[in-house]
N, C-alpha and C. Protein backbone atom coordinates (compact mmCIF):
# COMPACT_ATOMS: atom_id res chain seq x y z
N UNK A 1 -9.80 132.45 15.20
CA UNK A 1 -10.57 131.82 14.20
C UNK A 1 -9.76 130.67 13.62
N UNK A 2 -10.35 129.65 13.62
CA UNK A 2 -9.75 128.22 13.33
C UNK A 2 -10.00 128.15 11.61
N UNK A 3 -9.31 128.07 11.16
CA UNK A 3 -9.58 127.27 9.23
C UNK A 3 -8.98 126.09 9.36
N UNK A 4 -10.09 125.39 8.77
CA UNK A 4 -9.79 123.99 8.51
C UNK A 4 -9.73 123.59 7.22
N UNK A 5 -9.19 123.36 6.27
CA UNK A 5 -9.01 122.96 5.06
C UNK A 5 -8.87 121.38 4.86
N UNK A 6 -9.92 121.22 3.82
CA UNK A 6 -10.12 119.73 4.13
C UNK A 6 -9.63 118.95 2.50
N UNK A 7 -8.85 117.90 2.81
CA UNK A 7 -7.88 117.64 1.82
C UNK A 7 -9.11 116.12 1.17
N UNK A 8 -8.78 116.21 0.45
CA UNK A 8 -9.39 114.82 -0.41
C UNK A 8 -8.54 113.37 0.32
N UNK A 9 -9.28 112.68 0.72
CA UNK A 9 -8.96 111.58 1.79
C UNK A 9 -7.88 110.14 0.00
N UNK A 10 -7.36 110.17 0.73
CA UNK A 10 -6.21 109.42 -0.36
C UNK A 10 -6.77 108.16 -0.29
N UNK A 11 -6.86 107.53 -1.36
CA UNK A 11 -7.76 105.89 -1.65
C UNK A 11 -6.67 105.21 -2.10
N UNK A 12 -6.58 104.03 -1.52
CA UNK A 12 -6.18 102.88 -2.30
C UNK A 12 -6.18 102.47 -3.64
N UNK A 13 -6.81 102.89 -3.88
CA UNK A 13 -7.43 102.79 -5.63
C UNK A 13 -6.82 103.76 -6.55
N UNK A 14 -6.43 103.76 -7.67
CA UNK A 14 -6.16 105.16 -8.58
C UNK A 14 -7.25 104.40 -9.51
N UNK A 15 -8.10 105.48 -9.94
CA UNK A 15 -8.77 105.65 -10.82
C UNK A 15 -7.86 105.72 -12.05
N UNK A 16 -8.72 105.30 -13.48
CA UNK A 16 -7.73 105.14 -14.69
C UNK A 16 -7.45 103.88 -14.86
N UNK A 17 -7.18 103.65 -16.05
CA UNK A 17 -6.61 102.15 -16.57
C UNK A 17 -4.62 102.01 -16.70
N UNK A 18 -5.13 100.82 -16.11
CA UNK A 18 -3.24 100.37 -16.05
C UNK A 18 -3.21 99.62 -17.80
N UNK A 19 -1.87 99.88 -17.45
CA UNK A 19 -1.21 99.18 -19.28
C UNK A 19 -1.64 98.05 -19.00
N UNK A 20 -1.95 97.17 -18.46
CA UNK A 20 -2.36 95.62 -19.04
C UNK A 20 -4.12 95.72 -19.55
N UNK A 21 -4.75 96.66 -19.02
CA UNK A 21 -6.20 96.79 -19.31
C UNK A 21 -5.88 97.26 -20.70
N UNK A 22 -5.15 98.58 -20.95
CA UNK A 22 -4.70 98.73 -22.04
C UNK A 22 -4.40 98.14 -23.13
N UNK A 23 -3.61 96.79 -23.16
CA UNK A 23 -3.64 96.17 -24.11
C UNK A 23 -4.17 94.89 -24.32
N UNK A 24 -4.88 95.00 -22.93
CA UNK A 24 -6.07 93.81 -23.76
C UNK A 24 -7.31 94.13 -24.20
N UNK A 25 -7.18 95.60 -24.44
CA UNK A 25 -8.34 96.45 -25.02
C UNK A 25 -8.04 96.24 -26.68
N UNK A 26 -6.77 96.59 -26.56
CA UNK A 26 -5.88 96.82 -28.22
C UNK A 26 -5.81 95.78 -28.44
N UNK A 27 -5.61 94.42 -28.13
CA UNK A 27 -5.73 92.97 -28.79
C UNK A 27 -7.17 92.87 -29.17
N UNK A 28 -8.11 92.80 -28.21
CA UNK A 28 -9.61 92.93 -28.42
C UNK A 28 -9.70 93.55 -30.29
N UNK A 29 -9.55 94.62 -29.77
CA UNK A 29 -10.17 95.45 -31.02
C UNK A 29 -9.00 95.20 -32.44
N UNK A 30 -8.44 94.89 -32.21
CA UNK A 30 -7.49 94.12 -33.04
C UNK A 30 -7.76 92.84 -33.80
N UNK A 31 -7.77 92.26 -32.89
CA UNK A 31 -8.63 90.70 -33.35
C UNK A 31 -10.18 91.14 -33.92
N UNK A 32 -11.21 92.15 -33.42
CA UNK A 32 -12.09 92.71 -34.63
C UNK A 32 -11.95 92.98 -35.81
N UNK A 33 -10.92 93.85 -35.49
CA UNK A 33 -10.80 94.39 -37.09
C UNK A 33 -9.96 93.05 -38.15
N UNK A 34 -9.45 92.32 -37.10
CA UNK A 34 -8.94 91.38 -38.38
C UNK A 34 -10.17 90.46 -39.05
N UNK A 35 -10.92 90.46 -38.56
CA UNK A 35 -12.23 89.63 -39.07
C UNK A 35 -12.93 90.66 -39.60
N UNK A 36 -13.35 91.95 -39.28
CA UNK A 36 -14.07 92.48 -39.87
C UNK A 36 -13.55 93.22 -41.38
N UNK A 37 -12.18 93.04 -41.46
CA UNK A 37 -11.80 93.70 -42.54
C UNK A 37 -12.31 92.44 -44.02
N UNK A 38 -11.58 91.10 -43.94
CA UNK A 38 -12.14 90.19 -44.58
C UNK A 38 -13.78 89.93 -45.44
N UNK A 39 -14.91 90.52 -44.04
CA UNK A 39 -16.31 90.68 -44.49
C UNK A 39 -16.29 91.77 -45.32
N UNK A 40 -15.45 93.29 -45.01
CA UNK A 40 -15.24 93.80 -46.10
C UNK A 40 -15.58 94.09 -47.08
N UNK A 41 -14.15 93.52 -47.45
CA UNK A 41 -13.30 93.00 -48.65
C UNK A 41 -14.11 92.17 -50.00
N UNK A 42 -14.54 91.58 -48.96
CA UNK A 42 -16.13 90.50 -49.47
C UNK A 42 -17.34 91.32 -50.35
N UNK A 43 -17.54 91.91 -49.28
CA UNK A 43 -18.82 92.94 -49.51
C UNK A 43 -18.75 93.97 -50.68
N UNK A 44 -17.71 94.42 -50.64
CA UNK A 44 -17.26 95.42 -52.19
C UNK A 44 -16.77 94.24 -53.89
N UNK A 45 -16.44 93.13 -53.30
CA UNK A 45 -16.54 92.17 -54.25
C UNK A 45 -17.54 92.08 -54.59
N UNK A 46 -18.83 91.82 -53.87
CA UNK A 46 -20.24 91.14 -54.21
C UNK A 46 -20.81 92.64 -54.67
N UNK A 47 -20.71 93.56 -54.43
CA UNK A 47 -21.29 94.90 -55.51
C UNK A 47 -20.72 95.05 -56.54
N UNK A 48 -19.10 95.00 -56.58
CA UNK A 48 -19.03 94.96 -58.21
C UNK A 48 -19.17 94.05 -59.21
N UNK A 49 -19.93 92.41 -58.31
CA UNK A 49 -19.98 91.53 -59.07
C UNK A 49 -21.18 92.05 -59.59
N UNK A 50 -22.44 92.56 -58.54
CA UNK A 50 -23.46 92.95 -59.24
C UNK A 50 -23.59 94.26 -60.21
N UNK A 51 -22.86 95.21 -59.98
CA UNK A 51 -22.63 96.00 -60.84
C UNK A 51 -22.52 95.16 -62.75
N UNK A 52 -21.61 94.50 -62.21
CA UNK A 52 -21.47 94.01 -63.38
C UNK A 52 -22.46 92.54 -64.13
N UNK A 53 -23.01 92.20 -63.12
CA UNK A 53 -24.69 91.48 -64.04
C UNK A 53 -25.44 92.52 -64.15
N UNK A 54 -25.69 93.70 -63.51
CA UNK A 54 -26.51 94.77 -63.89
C UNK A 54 -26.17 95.28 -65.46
N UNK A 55 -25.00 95.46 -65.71
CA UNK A 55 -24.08 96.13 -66.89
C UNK A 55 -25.04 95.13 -68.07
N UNK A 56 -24.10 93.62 -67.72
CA UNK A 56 -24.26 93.10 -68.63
C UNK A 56 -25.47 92.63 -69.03
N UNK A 57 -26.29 92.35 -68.15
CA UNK A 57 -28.03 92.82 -68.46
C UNK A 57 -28.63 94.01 -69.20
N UNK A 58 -27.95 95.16 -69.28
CA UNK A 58 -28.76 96.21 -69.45
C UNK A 58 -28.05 96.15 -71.39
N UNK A 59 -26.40 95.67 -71.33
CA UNK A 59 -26.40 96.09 -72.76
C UNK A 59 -26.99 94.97 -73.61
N UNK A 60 -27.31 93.47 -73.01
CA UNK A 60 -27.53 92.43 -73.53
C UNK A 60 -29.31 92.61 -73.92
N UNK A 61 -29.90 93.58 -73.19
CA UNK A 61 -31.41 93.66 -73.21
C UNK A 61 -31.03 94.53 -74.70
N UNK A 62 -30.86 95.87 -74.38
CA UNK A 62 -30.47 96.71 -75.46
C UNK A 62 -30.29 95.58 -76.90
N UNK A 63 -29.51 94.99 -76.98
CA UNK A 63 -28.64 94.41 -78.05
C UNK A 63 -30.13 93.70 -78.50
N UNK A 64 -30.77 93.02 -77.75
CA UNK A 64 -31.96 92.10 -78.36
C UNK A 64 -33.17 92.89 -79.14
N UNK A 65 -33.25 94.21 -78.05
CA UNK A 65 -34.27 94.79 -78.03
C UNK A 65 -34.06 95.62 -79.72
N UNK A 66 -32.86 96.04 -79.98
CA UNK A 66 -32.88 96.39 -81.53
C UNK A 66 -33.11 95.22 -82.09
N UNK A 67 -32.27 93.87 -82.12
CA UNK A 67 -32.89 92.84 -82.97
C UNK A 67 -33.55 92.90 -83.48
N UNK A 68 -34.87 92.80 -82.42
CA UNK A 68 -36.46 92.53 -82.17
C UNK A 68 -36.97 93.79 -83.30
N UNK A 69 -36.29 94.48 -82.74
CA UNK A 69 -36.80 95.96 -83.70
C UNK A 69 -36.67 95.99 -84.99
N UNK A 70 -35.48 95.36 -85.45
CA UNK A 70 -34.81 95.27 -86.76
C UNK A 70 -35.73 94.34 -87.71
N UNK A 71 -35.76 93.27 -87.02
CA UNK A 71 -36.90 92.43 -87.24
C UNK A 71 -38.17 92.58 -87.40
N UNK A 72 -39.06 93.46 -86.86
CA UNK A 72 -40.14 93.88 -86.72
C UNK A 72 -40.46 95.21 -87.32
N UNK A 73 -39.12 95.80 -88.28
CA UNK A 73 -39.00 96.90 -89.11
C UNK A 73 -39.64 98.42 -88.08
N UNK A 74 -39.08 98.26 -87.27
CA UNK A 74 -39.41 99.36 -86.47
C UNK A 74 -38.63 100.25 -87.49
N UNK A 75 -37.48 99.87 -87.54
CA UNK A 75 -35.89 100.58 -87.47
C UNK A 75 -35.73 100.31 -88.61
N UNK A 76 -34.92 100.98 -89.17
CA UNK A 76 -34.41 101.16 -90.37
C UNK A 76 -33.76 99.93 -90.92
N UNK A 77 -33.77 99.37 -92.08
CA UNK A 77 -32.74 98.04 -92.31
C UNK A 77 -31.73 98.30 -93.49
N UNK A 78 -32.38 99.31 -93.85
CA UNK A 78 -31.26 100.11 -94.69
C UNK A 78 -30.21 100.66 -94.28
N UNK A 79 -29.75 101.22 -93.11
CA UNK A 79 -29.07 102.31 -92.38
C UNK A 79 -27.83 101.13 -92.27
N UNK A 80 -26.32 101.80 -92.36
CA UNK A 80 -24.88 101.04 -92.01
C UNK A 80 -25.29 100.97 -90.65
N UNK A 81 -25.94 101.41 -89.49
CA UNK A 81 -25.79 101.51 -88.36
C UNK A 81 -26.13 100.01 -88.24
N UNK A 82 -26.87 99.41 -88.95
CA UNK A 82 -27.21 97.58 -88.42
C UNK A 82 -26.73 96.78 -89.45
N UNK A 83 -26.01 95.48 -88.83
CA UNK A 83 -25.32 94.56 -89.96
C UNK A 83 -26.68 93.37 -90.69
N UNK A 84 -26.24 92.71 -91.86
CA UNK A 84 -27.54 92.31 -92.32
C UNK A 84 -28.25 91.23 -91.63
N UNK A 85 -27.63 91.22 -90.23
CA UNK A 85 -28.41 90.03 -89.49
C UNK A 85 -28.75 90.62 -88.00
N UNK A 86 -29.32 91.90 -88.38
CA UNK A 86 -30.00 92.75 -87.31
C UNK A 86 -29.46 92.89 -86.42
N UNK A 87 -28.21 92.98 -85.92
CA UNK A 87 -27.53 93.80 -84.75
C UNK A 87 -26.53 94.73 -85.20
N UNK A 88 -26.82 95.84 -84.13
CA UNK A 88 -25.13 97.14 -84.18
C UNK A 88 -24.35 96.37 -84.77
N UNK A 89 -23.74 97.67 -85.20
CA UNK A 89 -22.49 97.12 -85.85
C UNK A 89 -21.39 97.52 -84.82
N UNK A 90 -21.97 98.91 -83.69
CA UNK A 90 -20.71 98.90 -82.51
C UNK A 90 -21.80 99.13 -81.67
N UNK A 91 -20.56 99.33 -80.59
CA UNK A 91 -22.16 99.52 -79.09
C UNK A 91 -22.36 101.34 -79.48
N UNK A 92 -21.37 102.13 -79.89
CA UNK A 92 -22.01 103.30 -79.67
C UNK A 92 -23.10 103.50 -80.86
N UNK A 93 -23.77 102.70 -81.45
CA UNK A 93 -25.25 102.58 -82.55
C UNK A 93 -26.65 102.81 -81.22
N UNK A 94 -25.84 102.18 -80.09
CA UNK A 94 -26.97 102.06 -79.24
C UNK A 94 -27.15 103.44 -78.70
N UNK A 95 -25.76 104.16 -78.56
CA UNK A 95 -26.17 105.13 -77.26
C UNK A 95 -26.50 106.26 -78.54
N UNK A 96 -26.13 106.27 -79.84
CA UNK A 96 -25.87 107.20 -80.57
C UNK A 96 -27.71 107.15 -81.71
N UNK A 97 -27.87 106.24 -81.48
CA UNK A 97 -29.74 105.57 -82.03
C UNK A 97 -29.66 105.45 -83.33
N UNK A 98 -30.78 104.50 -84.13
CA UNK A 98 -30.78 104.49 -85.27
C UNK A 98 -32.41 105.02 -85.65
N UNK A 99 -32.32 105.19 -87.27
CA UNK A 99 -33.71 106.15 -87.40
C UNK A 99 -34.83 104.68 -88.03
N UNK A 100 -35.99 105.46 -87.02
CA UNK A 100 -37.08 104.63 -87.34
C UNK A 100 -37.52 104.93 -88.71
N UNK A 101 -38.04 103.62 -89.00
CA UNK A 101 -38.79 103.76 -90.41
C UNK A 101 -39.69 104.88 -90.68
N UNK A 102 -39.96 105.22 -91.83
CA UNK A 102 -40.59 106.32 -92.59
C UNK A 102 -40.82 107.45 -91.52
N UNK A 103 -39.83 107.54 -90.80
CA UNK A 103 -39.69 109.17 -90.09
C UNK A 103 -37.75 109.14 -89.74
N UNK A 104 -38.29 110.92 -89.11
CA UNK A 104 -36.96 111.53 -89.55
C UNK A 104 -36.44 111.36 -87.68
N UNK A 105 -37.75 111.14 -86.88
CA UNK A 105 -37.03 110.22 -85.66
C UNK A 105 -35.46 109.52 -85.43
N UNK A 106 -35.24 109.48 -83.99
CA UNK A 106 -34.20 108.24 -84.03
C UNK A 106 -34.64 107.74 -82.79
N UNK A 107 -34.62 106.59 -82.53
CA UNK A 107 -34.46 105.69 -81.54
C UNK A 107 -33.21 104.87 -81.05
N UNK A 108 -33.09 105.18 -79.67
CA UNK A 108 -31.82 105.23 -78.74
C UNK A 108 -31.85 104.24 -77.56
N UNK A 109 -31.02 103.14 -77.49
CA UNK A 109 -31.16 102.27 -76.62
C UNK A 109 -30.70 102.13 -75.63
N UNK A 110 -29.79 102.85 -75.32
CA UNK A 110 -28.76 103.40 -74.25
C UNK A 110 -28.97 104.63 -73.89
N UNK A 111 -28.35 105.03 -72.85
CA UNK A 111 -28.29 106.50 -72.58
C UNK A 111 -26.63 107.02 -72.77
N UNK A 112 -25.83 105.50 -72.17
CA UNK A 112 -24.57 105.33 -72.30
C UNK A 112 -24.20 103.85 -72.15
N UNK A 113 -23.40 103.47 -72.26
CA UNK A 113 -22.65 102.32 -72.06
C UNK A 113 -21.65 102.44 -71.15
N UNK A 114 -22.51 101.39 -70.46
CA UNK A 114 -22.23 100.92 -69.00
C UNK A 114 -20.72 100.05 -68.72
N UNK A 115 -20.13 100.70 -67.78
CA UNK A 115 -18.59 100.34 -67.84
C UNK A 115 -18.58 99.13 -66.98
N UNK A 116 -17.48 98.14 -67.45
CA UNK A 116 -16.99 96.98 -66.54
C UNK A 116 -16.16 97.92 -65.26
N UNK A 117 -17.29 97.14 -64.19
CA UNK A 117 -16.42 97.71 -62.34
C UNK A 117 -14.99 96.71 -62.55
N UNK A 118 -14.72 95.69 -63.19
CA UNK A 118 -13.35 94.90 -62.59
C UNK A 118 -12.84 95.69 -63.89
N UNK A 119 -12.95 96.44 -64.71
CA UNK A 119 -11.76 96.98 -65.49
C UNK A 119 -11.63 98.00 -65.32
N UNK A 120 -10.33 98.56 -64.69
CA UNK A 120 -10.10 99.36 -63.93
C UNK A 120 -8.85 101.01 -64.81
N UNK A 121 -9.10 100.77 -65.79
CA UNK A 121 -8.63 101.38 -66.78
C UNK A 121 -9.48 102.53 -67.23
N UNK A 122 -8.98 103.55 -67.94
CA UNK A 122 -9.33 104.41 -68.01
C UNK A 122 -10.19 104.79 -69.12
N UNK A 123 -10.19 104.11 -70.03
CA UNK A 123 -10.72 104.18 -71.33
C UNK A 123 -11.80 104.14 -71.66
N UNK A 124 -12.58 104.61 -72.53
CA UNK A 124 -13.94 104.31 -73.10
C UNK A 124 -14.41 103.30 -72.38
N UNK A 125 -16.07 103.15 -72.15
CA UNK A 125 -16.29 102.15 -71.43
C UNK A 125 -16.75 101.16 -73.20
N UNK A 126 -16.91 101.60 -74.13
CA UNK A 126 -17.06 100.57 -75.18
C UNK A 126 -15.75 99.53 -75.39
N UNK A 127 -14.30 99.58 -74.81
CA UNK A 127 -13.35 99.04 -75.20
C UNK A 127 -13.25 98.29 -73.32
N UNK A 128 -13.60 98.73 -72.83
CA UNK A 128 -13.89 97.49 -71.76
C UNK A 128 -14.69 96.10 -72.06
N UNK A 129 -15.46 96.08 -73.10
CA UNK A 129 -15.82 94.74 -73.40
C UNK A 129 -15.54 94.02 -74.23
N UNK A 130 -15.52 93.03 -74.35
CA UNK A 130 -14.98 91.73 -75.42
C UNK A 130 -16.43 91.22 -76.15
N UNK A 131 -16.11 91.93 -77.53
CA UNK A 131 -17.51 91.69 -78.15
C UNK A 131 -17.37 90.67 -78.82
N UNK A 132 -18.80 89.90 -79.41
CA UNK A 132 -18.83 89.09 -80.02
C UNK A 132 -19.64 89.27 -81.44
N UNK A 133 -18.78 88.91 -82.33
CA UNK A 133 -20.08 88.89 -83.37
C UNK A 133 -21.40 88.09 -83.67
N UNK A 134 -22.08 87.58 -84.29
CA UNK A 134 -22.89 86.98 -84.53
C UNK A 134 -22.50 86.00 -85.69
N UNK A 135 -21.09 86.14 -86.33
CA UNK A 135 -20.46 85.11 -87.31
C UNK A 135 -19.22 84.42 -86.44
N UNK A 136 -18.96 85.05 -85.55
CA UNK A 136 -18.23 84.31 -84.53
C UNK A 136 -18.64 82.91 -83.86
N UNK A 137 -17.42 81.98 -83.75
CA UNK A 137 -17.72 81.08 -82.90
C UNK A 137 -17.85 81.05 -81.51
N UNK A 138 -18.62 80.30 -80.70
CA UNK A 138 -19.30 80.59 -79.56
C UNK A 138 -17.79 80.39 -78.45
N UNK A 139 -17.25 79.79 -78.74
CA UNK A 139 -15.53 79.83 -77.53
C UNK A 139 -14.77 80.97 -78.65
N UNK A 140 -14.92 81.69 -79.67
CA UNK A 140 -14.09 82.20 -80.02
C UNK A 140 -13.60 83.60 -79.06
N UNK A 141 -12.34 84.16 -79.08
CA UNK A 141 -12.01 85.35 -78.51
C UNK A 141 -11.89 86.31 -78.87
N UNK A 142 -11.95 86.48 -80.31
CA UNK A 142 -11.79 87.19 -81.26
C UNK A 142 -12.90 87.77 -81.75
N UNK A 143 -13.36 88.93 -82.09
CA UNK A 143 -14.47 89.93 -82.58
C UNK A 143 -14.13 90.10 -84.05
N UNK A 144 -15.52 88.96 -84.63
CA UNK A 144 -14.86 88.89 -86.19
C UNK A 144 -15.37 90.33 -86.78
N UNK A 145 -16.05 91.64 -86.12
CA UNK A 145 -16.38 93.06 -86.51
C UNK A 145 -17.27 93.38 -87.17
N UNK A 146 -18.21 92.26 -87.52
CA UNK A 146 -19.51 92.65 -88.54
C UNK A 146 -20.65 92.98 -87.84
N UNK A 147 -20.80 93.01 -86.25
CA UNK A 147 -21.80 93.21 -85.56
C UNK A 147 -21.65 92.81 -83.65
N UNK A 148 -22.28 93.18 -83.57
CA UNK A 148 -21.89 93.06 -81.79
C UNK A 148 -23.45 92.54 -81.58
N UNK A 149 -22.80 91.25 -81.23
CA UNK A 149 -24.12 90.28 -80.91
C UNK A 149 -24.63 89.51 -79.30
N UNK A 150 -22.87 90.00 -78.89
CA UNK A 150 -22.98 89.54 -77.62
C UNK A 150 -22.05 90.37 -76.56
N UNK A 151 -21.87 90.15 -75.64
CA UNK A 151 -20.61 91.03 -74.72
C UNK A 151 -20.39 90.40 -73.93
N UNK A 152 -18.64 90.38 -73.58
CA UNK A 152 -18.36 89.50 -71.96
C UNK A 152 -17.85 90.63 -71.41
N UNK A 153 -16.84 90.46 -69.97
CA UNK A 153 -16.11 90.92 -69.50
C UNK A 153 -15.27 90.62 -69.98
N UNK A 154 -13.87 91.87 -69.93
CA UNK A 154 -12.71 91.31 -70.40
C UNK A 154 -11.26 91.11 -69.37
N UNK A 155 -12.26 90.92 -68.17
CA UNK A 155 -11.36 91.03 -66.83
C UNK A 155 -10.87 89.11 -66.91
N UNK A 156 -9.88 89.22 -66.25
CA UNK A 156 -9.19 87.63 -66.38
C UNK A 156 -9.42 87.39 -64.21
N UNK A 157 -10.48 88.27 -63.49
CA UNK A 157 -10.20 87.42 -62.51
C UNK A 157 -11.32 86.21 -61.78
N UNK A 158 -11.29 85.81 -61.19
CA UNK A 158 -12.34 84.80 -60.62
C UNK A 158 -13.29 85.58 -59.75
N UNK A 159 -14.73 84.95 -59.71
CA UNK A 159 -15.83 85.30 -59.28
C UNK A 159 -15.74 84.81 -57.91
N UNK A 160 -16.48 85.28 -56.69
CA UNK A 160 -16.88 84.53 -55.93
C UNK A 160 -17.37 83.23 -55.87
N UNK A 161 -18.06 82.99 -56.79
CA UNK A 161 -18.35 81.74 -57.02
C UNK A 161 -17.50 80.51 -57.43
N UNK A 162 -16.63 81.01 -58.16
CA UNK A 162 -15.31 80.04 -58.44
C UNK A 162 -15.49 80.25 -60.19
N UNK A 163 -16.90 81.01 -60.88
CA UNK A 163 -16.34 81.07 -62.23
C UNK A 163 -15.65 82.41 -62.72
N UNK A 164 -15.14 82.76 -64.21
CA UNK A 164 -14.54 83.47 -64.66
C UNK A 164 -15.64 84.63 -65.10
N UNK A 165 -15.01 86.17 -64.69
CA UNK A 165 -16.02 86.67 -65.27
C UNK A 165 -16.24 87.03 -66.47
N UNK A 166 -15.21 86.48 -67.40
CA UNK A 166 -15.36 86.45 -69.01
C UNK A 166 -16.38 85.66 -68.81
N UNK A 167 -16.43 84.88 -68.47
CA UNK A 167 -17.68 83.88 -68.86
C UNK A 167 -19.53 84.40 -68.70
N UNK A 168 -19.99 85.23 -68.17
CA UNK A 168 -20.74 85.31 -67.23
C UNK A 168 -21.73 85.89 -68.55
């Protein structure tokens, strides 16, 4: 009885990648990621820029929207919670409410106060902003404390756009 055992016929070829395929795989994907990291980088900029027109929209609506109220005697004009030219006297008036006229109600304009994304600190999100009063001058930096009439950022870096986001 004959056995024949039959061997795998040997090729010219080795299957598998040689080191030069190798690293022009790793340059490839190398040179990706150096571009794709940049778009990024970008992309988490442009959300916390919007984070932060969202912010400053929502406390700047708030801030008017008592005005309006103060004005329109919704709200109390008696109460320390508003200065005599109808705005908070701090931001937590907003999240904390003031009482409507001839009831034992309160009305609340916040739920909370919304933190600056570029201030990266740990603190209250009310001491993340640079308030303004309403007896304050309009370039002033200083919070003359009789009312919070306005709010910036108090971050010192540049926008995508090329302005400051104190300014915004």
């Amino acid at each position: 009885m004959n056995i024949v055992i039959l061997k795998p016929a040997k090729s010219r070829y080795v299957s598998g990648f040689s080191l030069v395929e190798m690293l022009v795989s790793l340059t490839i994907l190398g040179i990706l990621a150096s571009v794709a990291i940049p778009f990024a980088e970008v992309a988490v900029v442009r959300q916390k820029e919007y984070e932060l027109r969202e912010s400053l929209r929502t406390i700047r609506t708030a801030l008017d929207q008592f005005q309006s109220d103060w004005q329109g005697e919704v709200i109390s004009r008696i109460d320390e919670s508003s200065s005599r030219n109808g705005y908070p006297v701090t931001l937590a008036v907003l999240v904390e409410g003031v009482p409507l006229n001839n009831s034992q109600d309160m009305k609340k304009y916040l739920r909370r106060i919304p933190r600056d994304p570029f201030n990266d600190d740990t603190s209250s999100s009310e001491e993340h902003w640079e308030l303004r009063s309403s007896q304050d001058d309009p370039d002033s930096t200083l919070w003359g404390g009789e009312d919070v009439f306005d709010i910036r950022s108090k971050s010192s870096r540049v926008a995508l756009d090329g302005s400051d986001y104190k300014d915004w």
